[in-house]
C-alpha atoms as a PDB file:
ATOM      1  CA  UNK A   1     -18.807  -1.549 128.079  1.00  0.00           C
ATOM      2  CA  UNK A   2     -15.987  -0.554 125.538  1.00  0.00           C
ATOM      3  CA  UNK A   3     -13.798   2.070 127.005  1.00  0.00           C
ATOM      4  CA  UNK A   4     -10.604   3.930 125.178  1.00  0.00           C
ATOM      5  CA  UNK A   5      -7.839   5.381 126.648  1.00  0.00           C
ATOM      6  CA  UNK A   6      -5.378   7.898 124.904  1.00  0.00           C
ATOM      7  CA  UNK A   7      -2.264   8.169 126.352  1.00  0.00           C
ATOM      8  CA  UNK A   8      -0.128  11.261 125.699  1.00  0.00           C
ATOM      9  CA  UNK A   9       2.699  10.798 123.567  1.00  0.00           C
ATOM     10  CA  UNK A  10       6.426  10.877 125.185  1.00  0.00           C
ATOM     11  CA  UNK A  11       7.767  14.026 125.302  1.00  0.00           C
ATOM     12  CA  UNK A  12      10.102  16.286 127.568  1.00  0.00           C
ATOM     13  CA  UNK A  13       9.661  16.219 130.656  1.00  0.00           C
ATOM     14  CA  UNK A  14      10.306  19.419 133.052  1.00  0.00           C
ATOM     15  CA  UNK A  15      13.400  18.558 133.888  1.00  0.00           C
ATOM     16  CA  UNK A  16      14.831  18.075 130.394  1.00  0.00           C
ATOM     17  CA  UNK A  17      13.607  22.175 130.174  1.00  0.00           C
ATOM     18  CA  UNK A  18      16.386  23.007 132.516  1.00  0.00           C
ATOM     19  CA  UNK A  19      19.175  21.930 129.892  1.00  0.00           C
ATOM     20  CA  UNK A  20      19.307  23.359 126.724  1.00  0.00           C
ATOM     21  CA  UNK A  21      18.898  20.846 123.857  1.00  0.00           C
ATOM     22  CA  UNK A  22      22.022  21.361 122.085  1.00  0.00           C
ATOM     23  CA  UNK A  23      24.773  22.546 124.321  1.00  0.00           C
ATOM     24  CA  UNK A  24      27.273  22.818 121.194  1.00  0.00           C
ATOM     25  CA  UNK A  25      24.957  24.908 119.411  1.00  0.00           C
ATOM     26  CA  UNK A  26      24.005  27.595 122.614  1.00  0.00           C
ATOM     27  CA  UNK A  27      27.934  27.748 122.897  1.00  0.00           C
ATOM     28  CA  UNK A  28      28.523  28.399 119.262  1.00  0.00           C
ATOM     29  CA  UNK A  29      25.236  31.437 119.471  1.00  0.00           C
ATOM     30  CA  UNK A  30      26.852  32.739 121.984  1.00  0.00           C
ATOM     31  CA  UNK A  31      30.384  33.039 120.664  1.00  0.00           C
ATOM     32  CA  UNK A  32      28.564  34.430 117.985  1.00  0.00           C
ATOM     33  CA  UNK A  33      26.929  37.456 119.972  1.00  0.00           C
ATOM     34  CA  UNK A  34      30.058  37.911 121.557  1.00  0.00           C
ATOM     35  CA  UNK A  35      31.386  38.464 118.220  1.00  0.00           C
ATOM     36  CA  UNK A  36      28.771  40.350 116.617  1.00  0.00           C
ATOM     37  CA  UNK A  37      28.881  43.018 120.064  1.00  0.00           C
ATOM     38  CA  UNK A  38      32.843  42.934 119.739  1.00  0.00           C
ATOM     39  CA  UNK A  39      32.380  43.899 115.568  1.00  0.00           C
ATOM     40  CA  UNK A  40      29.949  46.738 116.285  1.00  0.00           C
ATOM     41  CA  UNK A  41      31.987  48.269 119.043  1.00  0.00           C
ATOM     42  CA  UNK A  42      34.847  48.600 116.173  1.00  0.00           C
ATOM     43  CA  UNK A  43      32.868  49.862 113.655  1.00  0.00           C
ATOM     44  CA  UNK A  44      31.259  52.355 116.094  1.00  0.00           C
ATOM     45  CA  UNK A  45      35.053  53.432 117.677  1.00  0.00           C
ATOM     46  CA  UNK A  46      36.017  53.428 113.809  1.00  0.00           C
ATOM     47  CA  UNK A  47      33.602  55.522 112.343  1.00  0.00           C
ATOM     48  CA  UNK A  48      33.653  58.051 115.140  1.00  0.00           C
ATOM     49  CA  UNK A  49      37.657  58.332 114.725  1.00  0.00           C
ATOM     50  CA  UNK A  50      36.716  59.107 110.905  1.00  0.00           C
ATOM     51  CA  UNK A  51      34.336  61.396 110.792  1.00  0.00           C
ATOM     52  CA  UNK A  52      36.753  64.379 110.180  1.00  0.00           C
ATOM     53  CA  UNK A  53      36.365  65.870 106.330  1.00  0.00           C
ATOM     54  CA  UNK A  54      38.964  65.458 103.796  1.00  0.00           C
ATOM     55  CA  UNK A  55      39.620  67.053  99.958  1.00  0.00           C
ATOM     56  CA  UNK A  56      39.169  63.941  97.241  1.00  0.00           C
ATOM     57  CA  UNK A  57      40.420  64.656  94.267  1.00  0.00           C
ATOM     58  CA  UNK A  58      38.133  63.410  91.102  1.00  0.00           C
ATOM     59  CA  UNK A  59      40.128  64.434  87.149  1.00  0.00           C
ATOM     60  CA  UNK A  60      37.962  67.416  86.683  1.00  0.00           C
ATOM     61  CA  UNK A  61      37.420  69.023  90.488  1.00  0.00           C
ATOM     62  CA  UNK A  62      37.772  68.607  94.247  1.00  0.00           C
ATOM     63  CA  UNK A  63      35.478  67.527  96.913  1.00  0.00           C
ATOM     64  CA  UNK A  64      35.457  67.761 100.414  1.00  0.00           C
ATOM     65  CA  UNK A  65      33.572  65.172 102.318  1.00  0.00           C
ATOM     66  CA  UNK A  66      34.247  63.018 105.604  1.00  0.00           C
ATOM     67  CA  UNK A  67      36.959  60.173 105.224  1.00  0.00           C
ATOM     68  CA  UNK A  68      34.030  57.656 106.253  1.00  0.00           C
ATOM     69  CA  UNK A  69      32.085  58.555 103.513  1.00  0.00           C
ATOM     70  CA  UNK A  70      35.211  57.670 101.197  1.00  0.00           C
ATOM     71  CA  UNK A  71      36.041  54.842 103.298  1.00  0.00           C
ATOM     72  CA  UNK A  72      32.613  53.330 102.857  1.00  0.00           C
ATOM     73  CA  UNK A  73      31.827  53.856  99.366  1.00  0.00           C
ATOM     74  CA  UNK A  74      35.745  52.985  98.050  1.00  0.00           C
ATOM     75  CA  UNK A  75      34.657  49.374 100.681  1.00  0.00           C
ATOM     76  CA  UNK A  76      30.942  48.653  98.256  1.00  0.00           C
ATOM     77  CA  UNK A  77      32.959  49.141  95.358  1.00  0.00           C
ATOM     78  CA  UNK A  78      35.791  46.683  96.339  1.00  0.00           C
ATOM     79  CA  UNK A  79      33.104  44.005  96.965  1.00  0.00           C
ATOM     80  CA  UNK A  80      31.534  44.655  93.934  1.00  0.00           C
ATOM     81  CA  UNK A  81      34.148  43.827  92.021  1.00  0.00           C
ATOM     82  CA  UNK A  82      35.198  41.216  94.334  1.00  0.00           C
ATOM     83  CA  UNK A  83      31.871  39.990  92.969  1.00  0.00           C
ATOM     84  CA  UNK A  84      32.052  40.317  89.864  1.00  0.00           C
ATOM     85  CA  UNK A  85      35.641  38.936  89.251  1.00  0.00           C
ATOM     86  CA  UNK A  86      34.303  35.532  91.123  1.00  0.00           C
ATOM     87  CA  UNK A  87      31.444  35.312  89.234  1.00  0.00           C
ATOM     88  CA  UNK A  88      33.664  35.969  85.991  1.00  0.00           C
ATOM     89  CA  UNK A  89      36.326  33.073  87.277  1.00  0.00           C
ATOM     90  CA  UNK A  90      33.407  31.093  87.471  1.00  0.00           C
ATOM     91  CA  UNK A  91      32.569  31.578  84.110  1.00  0.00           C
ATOM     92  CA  UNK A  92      35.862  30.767  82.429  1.00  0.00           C
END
């Protein structure tokens, strides 16, 4: 009688699970959150110090809006042409 036997391919075993596979790269994620939780505590203390409403002036007329409104739209500008002055460098 002919009989076949399949044998499971190697793989981890349950105590490889305890350690993580990459010890570098759980170290690195978790600088990373530290980071990321650090970054959005600033922006959270900063926007709540700016929230108070200031006059900007424009040629023709005045408007009063809060400074983070100013602060965030003069910031998307900046990178804009951040943008576009790489991209036009790149160009050349």
């Amino acid at each position: 009688m002919l009989s076949t036997v399949i044998s499971p391919t190697p793989g981890p075993s349950l105590a490889d699970n305890d350690k993580p596979a990459h010890p570098a790269r759980s170290k690195r994620e978790a600088t990373r959150l530290v980071v990321a939780v650090v970054l959005l505590a600033l922006l959270v203390a900063f926007v709540i110090d700016n929230t108070r409403y200031v006059t900007v002036g424009f040629v023709f007329a005045d408007h009063n809006t809060r400074l983070i409104y100013v602060l965030v739209v003069t910031a998307v500008i900046g990178a804009i042409l951040d943008r576009l002055w790489i991209r036009a460098r790149r160009n050349r």
